[in-house]
Protein backbone atom coordinates (compact mmCIF):
# COMPACT_ATOMS: atom_id res chain seq x y z
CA UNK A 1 115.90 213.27 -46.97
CA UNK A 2 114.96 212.91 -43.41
CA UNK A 3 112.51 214.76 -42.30
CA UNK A 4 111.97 217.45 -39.70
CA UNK A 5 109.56 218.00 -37.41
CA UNK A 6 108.12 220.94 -34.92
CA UNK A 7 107.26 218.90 -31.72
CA UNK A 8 106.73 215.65 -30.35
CA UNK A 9 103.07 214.96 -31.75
CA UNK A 10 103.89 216.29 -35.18
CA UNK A 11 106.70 213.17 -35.18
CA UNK A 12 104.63 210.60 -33.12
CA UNK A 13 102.11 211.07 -36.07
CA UNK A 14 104.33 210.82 -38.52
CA UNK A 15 106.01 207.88 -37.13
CA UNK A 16 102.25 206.34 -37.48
CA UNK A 17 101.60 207.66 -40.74
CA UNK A 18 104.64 206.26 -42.27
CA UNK A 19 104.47 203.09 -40.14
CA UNK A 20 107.71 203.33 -37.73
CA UNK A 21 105.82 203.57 -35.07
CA UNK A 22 106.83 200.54 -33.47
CA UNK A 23 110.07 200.65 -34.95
CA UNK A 24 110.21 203.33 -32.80
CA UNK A 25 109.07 202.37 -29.64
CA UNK A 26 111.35 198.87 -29.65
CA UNK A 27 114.45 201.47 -30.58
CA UNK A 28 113.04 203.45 -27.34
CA UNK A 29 113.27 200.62 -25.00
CA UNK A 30 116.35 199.11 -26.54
CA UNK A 31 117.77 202.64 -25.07
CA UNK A 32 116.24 202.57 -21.61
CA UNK A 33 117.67 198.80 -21.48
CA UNK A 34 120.90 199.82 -22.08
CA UNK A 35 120.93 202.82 -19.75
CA UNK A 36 119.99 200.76 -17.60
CA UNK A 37 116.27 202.84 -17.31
CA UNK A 38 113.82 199.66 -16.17
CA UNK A 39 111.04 201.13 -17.82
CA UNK A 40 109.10 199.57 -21.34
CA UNK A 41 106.94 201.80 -23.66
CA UNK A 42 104.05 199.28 -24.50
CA UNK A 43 103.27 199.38 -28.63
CA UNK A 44 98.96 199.26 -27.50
CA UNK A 45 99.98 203.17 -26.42
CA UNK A 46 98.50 205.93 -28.81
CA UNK A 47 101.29 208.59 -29.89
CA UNK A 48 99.70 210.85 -27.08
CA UNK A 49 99.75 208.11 -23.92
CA UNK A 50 103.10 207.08 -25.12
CA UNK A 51 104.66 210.77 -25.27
CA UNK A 52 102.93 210.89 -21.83
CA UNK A 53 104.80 207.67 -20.54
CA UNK A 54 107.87 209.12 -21.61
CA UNK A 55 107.69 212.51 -20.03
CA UNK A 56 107.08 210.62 -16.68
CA UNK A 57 109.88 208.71 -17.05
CA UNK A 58 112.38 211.22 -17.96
CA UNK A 59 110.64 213.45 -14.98
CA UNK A 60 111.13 210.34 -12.71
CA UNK A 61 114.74 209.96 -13.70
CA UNK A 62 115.60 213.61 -13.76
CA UNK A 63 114.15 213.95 -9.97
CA UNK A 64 115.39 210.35 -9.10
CA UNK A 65 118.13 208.83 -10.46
CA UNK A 66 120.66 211.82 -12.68
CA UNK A 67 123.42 209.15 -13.78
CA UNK A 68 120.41 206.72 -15.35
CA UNK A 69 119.15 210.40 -16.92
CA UNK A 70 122.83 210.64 -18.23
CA UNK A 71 123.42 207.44 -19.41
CA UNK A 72 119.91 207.80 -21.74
CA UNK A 73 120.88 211.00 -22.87
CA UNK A 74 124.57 209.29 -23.98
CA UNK A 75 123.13 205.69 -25.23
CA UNK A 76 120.27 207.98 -27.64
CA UNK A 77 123.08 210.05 -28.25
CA UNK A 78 121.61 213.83 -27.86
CA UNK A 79 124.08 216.33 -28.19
CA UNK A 80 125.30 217.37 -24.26
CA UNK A 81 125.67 221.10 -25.44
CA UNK A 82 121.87 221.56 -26.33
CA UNK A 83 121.45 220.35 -22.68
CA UNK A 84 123.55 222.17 -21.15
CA UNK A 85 122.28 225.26 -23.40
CA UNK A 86 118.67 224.55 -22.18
CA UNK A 87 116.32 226.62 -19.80
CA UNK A 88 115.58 224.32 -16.32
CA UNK A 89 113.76 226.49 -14.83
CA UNK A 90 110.07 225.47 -15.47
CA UNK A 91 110.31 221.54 -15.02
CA UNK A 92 107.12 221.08 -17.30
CA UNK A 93 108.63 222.68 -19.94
CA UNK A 94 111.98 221.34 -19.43
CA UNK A 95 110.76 217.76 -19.29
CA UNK A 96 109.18 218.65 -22.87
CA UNK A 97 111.54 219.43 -24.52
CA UNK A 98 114.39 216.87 -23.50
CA UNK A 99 110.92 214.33 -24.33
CA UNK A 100 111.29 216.38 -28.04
CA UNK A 101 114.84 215.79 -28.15
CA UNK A 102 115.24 212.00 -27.53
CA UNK A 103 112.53 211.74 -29.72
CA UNK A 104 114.23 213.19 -32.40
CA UNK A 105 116.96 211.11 -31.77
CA UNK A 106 115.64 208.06 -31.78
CA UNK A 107 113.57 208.85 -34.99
CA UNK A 108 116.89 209.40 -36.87
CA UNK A 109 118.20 206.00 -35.76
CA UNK A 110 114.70 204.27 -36.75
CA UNK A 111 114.69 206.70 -40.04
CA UNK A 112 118.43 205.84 -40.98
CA UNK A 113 118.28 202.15 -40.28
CA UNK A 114 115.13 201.50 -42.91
CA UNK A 115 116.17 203.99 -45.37
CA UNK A 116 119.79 202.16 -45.98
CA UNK A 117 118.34 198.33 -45.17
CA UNK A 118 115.39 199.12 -47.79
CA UNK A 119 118.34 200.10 -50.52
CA UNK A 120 120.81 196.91 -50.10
């Protein structure tokens, strides 16, 4: 069953724990490559400096550059209504959260793609 988390350290840790950590990361900059987002994630990063480089990316692209911010949120595939559904009104906060959900995102595809090549 896959599993659910509360926030963005509770997955980075698991991710660690359960050793897709750097399953993760590649999957995380094989998105930003094709959204065309110039921006790696290096695997030496601790779950906390690499949640970190990700909410200053996804801040930079948000202020910066909205159709590279678009494109992400399309190539990691998170669902357009739970953005459209979410409070902007405190960046910080904002920023978190859309951090959370590409996260999650990402975690699935890293999650599904071991679970089914493990059982073949």
């Amino acid at each position: 069953m896959l599993p659910s988390y509360q926030n963005s350290n509770d997955l980075l840790i698991n991710a660690v724990k359960n050793n897709y950590y750097f399953m993760l990361i590649a999957q995380l900059n094989k998105d930003f490559n094709l959204a065309g987002f110039d921006f790696k994630l290096s695997k030496d990063n601790s779950p906390i400096a690499l949640k970190e480089a990700l909410k200053k990316g996804i801040q930079y692209l948000i202020s910066n550059d909205t159709s590279t911010y678009n494109n992400l949120l399309y190539v990691v595939d998170v669902p357009e209504e739970v953005i459209k559904n979410m409070d902007a009104s405190n960046i910080d906060e904002y920023v978190e959260n859309i951090t959370f959900l590409l996260l999650k995102r990402v975690w699935k595809k890293v999650w599904f793609k071991n679970k089914y090549a493990n059982n073949s």
